[in-house]
C-alpha atoms as a PDB file:
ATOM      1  CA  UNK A   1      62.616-162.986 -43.851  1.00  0.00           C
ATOM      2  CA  UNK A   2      61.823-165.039 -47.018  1.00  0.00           C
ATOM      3  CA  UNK A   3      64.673-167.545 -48.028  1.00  0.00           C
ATOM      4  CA  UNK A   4      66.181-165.957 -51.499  1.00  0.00           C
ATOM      5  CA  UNK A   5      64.913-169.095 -53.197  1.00  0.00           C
ATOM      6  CA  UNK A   6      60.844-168.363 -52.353  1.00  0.00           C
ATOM      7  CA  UNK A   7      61.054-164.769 -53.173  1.00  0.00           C
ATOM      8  CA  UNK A   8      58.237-163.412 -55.160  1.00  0.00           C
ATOM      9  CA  UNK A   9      59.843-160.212 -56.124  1.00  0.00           C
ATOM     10  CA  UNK A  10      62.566-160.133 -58.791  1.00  0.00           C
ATOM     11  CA  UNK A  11      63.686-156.463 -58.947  1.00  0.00           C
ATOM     12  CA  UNK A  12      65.863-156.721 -61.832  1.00  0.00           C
ATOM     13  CA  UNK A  13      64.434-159.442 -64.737  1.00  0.00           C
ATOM     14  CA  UNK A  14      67.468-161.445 -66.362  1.00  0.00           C
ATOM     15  CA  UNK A  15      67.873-159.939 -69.810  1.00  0.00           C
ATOM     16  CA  UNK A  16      71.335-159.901 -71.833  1.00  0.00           C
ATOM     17  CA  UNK A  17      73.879-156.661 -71.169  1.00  0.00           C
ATOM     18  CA  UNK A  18      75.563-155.295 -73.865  1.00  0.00           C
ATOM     19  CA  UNK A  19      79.120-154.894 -74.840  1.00  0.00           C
ATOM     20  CA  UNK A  20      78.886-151.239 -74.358  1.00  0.00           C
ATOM     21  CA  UNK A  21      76.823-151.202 -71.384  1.00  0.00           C
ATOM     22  CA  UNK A  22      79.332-153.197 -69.781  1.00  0.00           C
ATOM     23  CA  UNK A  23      82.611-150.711 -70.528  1.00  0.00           C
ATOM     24  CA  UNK A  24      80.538-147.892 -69.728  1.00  0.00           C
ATOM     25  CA  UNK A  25      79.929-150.049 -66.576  1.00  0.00           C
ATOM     26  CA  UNK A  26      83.730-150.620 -65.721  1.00  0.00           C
ATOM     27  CA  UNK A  27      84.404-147.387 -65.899  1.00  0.00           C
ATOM     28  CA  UNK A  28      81.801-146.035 -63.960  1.00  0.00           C
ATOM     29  CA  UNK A  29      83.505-148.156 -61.345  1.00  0.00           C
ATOM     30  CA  UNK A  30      86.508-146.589 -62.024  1.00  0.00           C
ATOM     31  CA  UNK A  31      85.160-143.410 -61.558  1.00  0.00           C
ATOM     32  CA  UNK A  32      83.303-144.726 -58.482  1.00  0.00           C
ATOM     33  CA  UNK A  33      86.684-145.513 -57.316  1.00  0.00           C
ATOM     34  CA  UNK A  34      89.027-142.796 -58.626  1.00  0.00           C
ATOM     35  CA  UNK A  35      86.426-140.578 -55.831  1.00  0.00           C
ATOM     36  CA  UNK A  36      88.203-142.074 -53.292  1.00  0.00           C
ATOM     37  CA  UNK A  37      91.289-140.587 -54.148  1.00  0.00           C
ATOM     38  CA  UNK A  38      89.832-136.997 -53.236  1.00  0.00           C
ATOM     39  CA  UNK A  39      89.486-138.223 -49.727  1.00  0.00           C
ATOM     40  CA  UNK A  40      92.756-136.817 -47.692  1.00  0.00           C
ATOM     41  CA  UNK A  41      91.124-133.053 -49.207  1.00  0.00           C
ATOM     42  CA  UNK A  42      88.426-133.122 -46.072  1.00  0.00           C
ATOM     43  CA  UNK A  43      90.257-135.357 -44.155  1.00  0.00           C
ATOM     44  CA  UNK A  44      93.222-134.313 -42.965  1.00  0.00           C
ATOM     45  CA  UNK A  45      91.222-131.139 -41.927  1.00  0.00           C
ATOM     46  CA  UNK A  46      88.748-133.127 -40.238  1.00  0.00           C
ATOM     47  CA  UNK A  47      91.119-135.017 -38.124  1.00  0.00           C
ATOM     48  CA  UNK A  48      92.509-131.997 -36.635  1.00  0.00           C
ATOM     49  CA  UNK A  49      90.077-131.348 -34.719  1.00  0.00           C
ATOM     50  CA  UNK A  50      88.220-135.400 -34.063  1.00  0.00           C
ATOM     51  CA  UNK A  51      89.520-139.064 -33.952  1.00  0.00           C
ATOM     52  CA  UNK A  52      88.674-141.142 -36.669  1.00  0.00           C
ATOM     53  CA  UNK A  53      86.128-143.033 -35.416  1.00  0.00           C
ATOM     54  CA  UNK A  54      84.180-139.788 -34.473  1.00  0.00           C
ATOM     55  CA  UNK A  55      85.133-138.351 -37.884  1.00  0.00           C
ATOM     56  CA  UNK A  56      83.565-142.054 -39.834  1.00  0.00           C
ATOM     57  CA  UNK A  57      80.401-142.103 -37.329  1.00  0.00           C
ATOM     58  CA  UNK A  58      79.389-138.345 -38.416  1.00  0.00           C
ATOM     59  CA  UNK A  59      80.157-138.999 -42.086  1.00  0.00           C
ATOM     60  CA  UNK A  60      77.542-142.007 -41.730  1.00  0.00           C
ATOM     61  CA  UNK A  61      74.867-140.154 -39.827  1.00  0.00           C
ATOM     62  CA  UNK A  62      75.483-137.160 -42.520  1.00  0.00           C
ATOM     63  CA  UNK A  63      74.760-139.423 -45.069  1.00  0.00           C
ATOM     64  CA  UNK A  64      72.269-141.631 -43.624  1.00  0.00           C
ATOM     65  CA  UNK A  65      70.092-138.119 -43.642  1.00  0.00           C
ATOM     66  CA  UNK A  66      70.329-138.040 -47.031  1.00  0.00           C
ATOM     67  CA  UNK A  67      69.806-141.268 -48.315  1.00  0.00           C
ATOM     68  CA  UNK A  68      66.815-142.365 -46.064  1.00  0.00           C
ATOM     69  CA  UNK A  69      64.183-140.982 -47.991  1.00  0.00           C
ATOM     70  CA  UNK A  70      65.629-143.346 -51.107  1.00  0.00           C
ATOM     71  CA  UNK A  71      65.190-146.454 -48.740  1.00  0.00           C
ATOM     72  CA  UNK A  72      62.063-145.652 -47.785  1.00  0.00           C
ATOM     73  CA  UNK A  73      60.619-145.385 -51.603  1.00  0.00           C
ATOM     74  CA  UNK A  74      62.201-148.516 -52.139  1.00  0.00           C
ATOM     75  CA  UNK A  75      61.163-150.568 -48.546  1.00  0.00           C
ATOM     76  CA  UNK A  76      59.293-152.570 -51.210  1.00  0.00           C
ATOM     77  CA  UNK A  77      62.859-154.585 -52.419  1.00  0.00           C
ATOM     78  CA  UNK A  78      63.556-155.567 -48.707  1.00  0.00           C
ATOM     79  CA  UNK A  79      60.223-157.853 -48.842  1.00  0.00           C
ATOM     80  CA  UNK A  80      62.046-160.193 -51.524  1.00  0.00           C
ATOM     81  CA  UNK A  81      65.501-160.886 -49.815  1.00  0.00           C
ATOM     82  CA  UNK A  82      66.884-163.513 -48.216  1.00  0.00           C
ATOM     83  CA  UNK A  83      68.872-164.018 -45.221  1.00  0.00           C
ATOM     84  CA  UNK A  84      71.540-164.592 -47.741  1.00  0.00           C
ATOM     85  CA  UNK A  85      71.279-161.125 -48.534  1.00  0.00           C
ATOM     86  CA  UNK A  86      71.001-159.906 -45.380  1.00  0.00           C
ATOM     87  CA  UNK A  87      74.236-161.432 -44.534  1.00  0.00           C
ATOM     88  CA  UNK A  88      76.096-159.686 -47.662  1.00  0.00           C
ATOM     89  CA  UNK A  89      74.756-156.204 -46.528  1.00  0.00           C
ATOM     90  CA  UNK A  90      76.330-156.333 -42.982  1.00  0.00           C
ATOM     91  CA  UNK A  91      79.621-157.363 -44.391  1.00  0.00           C
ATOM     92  CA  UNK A  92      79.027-154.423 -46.484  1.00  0.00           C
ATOM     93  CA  UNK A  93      77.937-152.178 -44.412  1.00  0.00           C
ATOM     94  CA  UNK A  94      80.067-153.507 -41.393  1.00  0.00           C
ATOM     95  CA  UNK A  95      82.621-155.378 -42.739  1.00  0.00           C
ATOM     96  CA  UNK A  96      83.576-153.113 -45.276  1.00  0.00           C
ATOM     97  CA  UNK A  97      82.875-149.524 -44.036  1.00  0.00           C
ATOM     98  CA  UNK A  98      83.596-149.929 -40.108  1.00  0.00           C
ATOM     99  CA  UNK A  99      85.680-152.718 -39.217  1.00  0.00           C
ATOM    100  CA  UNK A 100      87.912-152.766 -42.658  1.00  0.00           C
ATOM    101  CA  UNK A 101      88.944-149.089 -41.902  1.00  0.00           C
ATOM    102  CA  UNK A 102      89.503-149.941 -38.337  1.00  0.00           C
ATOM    103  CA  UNK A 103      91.915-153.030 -39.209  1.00  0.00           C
ATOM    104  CA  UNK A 104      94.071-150.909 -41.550  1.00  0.00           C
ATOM    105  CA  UNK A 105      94.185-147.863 -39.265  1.00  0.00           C
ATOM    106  CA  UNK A 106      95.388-150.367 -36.454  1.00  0.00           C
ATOM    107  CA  UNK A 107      97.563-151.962 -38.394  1.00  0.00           C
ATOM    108  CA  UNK A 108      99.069-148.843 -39.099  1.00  0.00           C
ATOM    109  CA  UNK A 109     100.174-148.239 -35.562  1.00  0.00           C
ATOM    110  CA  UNK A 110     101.534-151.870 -35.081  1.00  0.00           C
ATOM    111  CA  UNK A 111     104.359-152.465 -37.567  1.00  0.00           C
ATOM    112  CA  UNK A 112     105.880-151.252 -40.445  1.00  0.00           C
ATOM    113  CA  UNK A 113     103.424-148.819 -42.538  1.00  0.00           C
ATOM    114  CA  UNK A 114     105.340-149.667 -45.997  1.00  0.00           C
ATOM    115  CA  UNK A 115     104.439-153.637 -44.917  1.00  0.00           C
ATOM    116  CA  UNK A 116     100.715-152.897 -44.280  1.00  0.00           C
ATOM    117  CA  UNK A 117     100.490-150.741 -47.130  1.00  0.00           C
ATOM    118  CA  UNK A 118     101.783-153.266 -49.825  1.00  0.00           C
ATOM    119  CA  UNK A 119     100.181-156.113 -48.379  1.00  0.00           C
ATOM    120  CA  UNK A 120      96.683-154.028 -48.405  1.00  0.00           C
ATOM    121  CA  UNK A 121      97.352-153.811 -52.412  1.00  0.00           C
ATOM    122  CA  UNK A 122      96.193-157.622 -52.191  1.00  0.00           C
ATOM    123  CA  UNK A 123      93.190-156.719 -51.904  1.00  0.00           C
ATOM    124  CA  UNK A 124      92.192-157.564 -55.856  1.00  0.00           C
ATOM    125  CA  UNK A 125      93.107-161.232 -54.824  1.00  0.00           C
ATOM    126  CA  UNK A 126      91.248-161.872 -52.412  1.00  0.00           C
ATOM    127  CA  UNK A 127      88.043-160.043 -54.635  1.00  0.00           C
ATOM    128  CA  UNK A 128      89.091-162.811 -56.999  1.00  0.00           C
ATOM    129  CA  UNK A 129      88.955-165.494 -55.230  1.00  0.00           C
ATOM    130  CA  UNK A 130      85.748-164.914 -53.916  1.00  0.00           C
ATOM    131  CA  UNK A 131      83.899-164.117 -57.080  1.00  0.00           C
ATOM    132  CA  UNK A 132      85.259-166.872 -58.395  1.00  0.00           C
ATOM    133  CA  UNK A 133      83.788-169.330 -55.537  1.00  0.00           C
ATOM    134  CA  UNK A 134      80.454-167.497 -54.852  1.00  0.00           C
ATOM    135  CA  UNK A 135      79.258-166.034 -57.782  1.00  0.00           C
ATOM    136  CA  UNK A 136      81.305-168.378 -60.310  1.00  0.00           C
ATOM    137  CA  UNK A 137      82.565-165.607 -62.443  1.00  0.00           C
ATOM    138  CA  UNK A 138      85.009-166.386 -66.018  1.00  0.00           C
ATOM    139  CA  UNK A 139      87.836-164.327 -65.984  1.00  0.00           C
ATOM    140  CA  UNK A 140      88.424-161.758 -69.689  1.00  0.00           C
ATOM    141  CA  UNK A 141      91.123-162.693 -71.548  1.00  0.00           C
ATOM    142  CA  UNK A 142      94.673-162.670 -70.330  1.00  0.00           C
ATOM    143  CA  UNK A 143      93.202-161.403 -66.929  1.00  0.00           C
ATOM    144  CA  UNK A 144      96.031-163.048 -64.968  1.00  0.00           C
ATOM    145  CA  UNK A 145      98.939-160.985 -67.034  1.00  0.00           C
ATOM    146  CA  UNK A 146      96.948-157.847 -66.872  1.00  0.00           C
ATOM    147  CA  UNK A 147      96.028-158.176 -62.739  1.00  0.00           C
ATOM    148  CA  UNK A 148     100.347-158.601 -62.134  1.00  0.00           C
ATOM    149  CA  UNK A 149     100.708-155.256 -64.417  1.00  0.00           C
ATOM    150  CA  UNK A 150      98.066-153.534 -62.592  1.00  0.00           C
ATOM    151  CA  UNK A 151      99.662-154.540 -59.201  1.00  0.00           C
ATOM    152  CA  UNK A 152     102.850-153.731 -60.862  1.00  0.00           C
ATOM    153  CA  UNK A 153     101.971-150.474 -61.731  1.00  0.00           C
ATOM    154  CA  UNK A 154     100.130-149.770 -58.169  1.00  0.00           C
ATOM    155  CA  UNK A 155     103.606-150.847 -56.149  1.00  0.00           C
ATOM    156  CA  UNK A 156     105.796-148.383 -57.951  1.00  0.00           C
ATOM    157  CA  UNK A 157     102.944-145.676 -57.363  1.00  0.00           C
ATOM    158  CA  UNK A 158     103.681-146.209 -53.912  1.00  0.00           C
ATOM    159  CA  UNK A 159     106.957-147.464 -53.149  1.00  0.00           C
ATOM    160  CA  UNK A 160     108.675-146.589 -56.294  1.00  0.00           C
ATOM    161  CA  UNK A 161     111.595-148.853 -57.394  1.00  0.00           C
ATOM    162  CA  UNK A 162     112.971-148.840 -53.791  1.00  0.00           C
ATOM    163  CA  UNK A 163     111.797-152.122 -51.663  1.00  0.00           C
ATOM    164  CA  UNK A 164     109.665-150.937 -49.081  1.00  0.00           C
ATOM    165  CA  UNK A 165     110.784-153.384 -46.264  1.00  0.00           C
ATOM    166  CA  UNK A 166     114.377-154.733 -44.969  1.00  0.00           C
ATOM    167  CA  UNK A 167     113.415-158.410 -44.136  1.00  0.00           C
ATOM    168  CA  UNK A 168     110.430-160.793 -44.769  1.00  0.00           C
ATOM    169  CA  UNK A 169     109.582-160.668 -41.017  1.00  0.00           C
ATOM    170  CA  UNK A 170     108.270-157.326 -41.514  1.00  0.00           C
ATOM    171  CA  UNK A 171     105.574-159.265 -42.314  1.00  0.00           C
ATOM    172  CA  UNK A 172     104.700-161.511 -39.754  1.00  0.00           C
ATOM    173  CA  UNK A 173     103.374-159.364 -37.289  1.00  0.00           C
ATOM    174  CA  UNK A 174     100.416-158.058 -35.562  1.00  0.00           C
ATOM    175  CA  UNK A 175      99.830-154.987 -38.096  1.00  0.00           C
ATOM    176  CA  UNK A 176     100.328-156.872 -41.148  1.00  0.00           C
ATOM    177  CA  UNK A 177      97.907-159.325 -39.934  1.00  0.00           C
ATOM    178  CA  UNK A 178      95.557-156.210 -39.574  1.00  0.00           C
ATOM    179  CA  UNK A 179      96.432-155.110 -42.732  1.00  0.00           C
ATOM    180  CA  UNK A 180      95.580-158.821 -44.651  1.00  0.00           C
ATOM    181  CA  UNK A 181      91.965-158.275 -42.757  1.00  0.00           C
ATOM    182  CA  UNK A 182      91.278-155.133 -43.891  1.00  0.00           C
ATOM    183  CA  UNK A 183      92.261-156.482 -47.523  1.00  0.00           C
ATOM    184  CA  UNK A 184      89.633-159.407 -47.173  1.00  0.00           C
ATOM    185  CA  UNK A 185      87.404-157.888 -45.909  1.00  0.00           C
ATOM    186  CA  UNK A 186      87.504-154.987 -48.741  1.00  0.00           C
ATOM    187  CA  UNK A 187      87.451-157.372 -51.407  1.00  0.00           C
ATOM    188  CA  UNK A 188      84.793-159.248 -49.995  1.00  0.00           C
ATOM    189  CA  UNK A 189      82.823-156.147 -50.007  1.00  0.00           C
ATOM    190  CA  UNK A 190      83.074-155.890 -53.800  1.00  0.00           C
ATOM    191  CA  UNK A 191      81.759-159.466 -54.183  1.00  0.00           C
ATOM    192  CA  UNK A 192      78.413-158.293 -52.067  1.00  0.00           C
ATOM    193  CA  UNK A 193      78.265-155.643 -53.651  1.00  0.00           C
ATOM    194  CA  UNK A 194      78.052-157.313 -56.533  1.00  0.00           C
ATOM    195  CA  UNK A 195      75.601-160.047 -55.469  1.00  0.00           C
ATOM    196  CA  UNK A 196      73.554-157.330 -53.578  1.00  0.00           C
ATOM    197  CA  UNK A 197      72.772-155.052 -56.994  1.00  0.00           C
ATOM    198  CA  UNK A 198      71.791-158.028 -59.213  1.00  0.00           C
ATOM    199  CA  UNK A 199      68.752-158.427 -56.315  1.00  0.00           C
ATOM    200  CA  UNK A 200      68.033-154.723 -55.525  1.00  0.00           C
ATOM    201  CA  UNK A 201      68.310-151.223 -56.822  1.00  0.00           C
ATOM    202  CA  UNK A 202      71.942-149.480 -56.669  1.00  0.00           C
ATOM    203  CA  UNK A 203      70.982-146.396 -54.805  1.00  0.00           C
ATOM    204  CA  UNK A 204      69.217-149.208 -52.119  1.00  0.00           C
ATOM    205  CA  UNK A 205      72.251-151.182 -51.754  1.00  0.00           C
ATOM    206  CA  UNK A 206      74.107-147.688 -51.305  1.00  0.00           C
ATOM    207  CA  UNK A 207      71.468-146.640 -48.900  1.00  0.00           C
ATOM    208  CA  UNK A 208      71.724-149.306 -46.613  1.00  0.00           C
ATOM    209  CA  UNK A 209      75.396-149.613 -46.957  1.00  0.00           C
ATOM    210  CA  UNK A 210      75.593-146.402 -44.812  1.00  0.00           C
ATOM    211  CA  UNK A 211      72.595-147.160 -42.690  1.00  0.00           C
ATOM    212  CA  UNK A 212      72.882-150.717 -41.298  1.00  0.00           C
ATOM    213  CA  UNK A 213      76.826-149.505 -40.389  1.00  0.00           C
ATOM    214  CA  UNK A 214      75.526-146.669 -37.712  1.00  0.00           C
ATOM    215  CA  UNK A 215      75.088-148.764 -34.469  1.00  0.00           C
ATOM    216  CA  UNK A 216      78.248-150.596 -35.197  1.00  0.00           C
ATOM    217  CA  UNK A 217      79.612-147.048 -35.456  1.00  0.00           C
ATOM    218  CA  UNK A 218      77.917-146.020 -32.572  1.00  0.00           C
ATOM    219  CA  UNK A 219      79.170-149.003 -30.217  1.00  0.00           C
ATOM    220  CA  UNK A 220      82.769-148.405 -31.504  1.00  0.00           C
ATOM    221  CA  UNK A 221      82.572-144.654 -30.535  1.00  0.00           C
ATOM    222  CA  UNK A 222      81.554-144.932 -27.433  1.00  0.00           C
ATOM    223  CA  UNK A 223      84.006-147.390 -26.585  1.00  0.00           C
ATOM    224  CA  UNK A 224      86.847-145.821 -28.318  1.00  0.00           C
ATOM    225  CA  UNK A 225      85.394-142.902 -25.197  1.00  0.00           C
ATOM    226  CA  UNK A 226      87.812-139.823 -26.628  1.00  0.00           C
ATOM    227  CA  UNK A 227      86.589-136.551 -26.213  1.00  0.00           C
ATOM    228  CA  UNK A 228      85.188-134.474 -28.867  1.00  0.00           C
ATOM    229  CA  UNK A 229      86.931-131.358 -30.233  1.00  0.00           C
ATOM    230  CA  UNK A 230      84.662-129.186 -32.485  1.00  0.00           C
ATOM    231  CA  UNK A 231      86.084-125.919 -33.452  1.00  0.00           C
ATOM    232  CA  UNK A 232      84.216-123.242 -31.069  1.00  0.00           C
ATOM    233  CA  UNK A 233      84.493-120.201 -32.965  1.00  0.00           C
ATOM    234  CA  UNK A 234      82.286-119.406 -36.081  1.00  0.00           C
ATOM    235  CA  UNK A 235      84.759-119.019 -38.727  1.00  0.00           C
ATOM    236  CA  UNK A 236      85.962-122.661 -37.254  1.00  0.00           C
ATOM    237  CA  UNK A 237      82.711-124.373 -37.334  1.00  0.00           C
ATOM    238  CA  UNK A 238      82.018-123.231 -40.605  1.00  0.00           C
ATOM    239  CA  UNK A 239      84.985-124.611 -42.291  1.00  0.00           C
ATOM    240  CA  UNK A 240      84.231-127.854 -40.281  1.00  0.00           C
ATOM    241  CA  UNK A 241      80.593-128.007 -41.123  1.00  0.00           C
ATOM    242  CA  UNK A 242      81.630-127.530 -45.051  1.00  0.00           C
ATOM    243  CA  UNK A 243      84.594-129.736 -45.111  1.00  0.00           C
ATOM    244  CA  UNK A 244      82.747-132.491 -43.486  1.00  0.00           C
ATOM    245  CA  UNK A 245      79.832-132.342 -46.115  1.00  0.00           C
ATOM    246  CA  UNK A 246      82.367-132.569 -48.721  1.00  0.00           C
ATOM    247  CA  UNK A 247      83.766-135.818 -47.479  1.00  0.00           C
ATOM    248  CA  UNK A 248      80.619-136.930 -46.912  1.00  0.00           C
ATOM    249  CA  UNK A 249      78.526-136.417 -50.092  1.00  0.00           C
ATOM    250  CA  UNK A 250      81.878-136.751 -52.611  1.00  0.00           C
ATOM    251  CA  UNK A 251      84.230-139.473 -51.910  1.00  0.00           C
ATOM    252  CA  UNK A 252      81.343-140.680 -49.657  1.00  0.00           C
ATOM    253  CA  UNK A 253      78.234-140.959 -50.884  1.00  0.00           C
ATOM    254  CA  UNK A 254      78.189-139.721 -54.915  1.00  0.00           C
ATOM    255  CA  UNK A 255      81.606-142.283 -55.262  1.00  0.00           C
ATOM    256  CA  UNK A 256      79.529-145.243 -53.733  1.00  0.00           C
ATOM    257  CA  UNK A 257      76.416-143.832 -55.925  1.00  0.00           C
ATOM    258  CA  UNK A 258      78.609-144.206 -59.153  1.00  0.00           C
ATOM    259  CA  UNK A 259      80.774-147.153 -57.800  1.00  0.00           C
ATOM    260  CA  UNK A 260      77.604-149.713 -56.953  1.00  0.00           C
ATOM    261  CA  UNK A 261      75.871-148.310 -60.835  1.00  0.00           C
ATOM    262  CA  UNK A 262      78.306-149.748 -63.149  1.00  0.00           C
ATOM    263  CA  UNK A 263      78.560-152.815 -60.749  1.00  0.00           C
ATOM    264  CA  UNK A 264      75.126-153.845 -62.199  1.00  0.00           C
ATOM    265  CA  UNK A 265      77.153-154.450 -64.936  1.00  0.00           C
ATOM    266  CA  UNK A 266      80.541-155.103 -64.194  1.00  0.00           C
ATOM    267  CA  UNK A 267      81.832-158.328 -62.749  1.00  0.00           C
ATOM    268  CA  UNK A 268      83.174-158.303 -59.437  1.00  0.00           C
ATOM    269  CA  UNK A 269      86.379-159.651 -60.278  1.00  0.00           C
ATOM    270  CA  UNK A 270      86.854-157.290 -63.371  1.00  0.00           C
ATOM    271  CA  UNK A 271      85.367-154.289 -60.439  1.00  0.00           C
ATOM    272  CA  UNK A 272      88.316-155.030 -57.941  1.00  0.00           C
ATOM    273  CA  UNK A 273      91.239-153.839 -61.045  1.00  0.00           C
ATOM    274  CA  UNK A 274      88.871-151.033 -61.916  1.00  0.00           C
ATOM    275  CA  UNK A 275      89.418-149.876 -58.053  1.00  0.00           C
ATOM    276  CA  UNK A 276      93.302-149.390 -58.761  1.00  0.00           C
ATOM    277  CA  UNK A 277      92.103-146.320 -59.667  1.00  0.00           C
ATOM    278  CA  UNK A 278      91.946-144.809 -56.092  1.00  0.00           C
ATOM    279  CA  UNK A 279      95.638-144.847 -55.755  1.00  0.00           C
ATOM    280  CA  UNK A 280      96.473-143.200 -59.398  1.00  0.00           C
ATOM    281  CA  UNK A 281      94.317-140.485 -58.051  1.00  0.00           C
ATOM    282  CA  UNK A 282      95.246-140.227 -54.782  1.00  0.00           C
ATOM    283  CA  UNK A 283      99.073-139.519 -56.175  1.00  0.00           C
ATOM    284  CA  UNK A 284      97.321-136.952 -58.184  1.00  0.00           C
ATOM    285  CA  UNK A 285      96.059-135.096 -55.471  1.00  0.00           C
ATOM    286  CA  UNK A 286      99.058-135.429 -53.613  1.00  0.00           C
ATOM    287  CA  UNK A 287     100.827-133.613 -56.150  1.00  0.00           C
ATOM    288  CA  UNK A 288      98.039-131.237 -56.931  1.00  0.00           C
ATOM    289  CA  UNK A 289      96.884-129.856 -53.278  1.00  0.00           C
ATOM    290  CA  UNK A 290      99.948-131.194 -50.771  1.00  0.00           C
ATOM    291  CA  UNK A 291     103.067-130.016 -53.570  1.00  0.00           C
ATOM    292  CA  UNK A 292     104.165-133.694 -53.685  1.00  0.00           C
ATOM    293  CA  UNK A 293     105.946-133.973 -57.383  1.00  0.00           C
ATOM    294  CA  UNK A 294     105.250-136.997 -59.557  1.00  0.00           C
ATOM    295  CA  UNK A 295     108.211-139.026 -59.800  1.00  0.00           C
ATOM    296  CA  UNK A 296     109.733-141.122 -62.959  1.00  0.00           C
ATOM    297  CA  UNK A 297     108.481-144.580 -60.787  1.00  0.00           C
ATOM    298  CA  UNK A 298     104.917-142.897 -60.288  1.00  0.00           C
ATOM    299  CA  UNK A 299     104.747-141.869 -63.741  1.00  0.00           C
ATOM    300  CA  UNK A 300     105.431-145.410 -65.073  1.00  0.00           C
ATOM    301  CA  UNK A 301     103.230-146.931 -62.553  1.00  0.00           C
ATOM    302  CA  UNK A 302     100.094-144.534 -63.634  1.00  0.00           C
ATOM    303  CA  UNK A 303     101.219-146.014 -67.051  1.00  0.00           C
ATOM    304  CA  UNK A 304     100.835-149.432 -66.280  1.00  0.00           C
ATOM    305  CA  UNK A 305      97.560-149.566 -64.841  1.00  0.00           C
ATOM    306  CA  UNK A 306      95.848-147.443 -66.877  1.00  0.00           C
ATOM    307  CA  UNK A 307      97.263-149.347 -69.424  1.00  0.00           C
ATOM    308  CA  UNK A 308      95.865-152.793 -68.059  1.00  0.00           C
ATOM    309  CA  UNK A 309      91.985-150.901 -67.162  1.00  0.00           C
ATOM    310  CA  UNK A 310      92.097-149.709 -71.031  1.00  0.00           C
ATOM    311  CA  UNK A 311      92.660-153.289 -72.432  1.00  0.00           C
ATOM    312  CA  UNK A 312      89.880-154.916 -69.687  1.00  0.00           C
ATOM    313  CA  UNK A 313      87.565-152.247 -70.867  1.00  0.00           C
ATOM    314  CA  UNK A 314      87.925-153.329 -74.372  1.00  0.00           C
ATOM    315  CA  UNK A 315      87.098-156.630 -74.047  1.00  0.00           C
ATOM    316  CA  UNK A 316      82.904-157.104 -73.404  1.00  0.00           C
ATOM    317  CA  UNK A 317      82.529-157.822 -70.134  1.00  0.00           C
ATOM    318  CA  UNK A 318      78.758-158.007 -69.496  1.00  0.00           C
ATOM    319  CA  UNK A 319      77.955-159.722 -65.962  1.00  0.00           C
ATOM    320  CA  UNK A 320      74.431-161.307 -65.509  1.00  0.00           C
ATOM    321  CA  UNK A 321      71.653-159.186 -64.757  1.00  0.00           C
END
């Protein structure tokens, strides 16, 4: 593998990004994002019937099938990447679509959910953080104020304006550790991702995100060693077979599709408050497919960070090419 340095190939030539290209960039990403939120529609289906693991590993080789042919007219980028690179697409590809989802689904199990759950909303931080340090990013105007709305707004959307814990120490254990992983490593993911589609075409990066995460998959399958539980009967199998293309190709590969597009132009620390938009939608759906009403704290949560993503989008936020 060429260092990054020595590479002959530039894929995408520095030229300036518009204002315009950039907010139609941020909100791809929150379009990207606000896919995600359709997720518990195939799901919770799915899971009936396989664990989680087996349900992530088929969604992968689903959409490995699909996307191969796109890596395979573009084999031509890999030439030109450094081990640099090849280090951001496994924490991509394993960091943030195998292990990350592992983490939070552990930590789940080992403490207090309402814990884990606020303390994976810190996510955007840790994005931050690292943007800042590896791909020395400016932050838009007033971007502090506008990140504590946004997180504002995403806490009532799920805890409302009760506290979701009864003593700090609901913190210090074993699943909120979990949890704090799971938020690293998702944030980190953005910062690839960002890194990655400034050296390569988005529907590569996307490609390989999938790809490179199948014997990872595969290893944590067979270790996990449940057995499988397809639906035997045809009427069964056919509801499987279409529910587990949806969640595949929707909030799993068209999301990622959209998502890793307007990251060409979006920064990565801008990116990680356009992903708030998972949660707004997921409330959405909740109230939409599963009867689950809106309440006052929801509604004034959905206004908050909607309110914060319309006033980053304003500002021109064009990230280097």
């Amino acid at each position: 593998m060429e260092n990054a340095s020595s590479a002959t190939i530039q894929v995408h030539p520095s030229r300036p990004v518009s204002g315009s290209r950039a907010r139609s960039g941020f909100w791809l990403v929150v379009l990207g994002a606000a896919l995600w939120g359709v997720d518990p529609l195939f799901r919770l289906i799915l899971l009936k019937s396989i664990t989680s693991a087996q349900l992530v590993l088929l969604e992968h080789i689903l959409i490995a099938l699909v996307v191969a042919p796109t890596l395979w007219k573009n084999r031509q980028e890999l030439k030109g990447i450094g081990w640099k690179h090849v280090g951001a697409l496994l924490f991509i590809s394993w960091g943030g679509s195998a292990i990350a989802t592992i983490l939070f689904t552990m930590g789940l199990t080992h403490g207090d959910a309402n814990a884990v759950l606020l303390l994976q909303k810190l996510q955007p931080l840790f994005a931050i953080l690292l943007a800042r340090f590896l791909l020395k990013e400016s932050l838009p105007r007033r971007f502090a104020l506008l990140f504590l709305i946004a997180l504002a707004g995403t806490y009532l959307l799920t805890f409302g304006f009760s506290v979701p814990f009864g003593h700090w120490n609901d913190f210090i254990q074993v699943g909120s550790l979990l949890s704090l992983g799971a938020a690293a490593l998702w944030g980190g993911s953005t910062v690839m991702g960002r890194m990655m589609v400034g050296q390569m075409k988005y529907e590569t990066v996307t490609s390989l995100r999938f790809i490179l995460a199948l014997p990872l998959l595969l290893a944590v399958t067979w270790n996990e060693g449940a057995a499988w539980h397809l639906p035997t009967e045809a009427s069964g199998m056919a509801a499987f077979s279409l529910n587990l293309l949806g969640q595949a190709l929707l909030p799993g590969l068209l999301s990622l599709l959209v998502y890793y597009k307007g990251l060409t132009t979006t920064k990565a620390s801008v990116a990680t408050l356009a992903e708030l938009s998972f949660p707004m939608v997921g409330v959405l759906v909740n109230w939409i497919a599963f009867q689950q009403m809106v309440t006052v704290a929801q509604a004034v949560g959905f206004i908050l960070i909607w309110f914060s993503l319309f006033v980053i989008s304003r500002q021109s936020q064009p990230a280097p090419a």
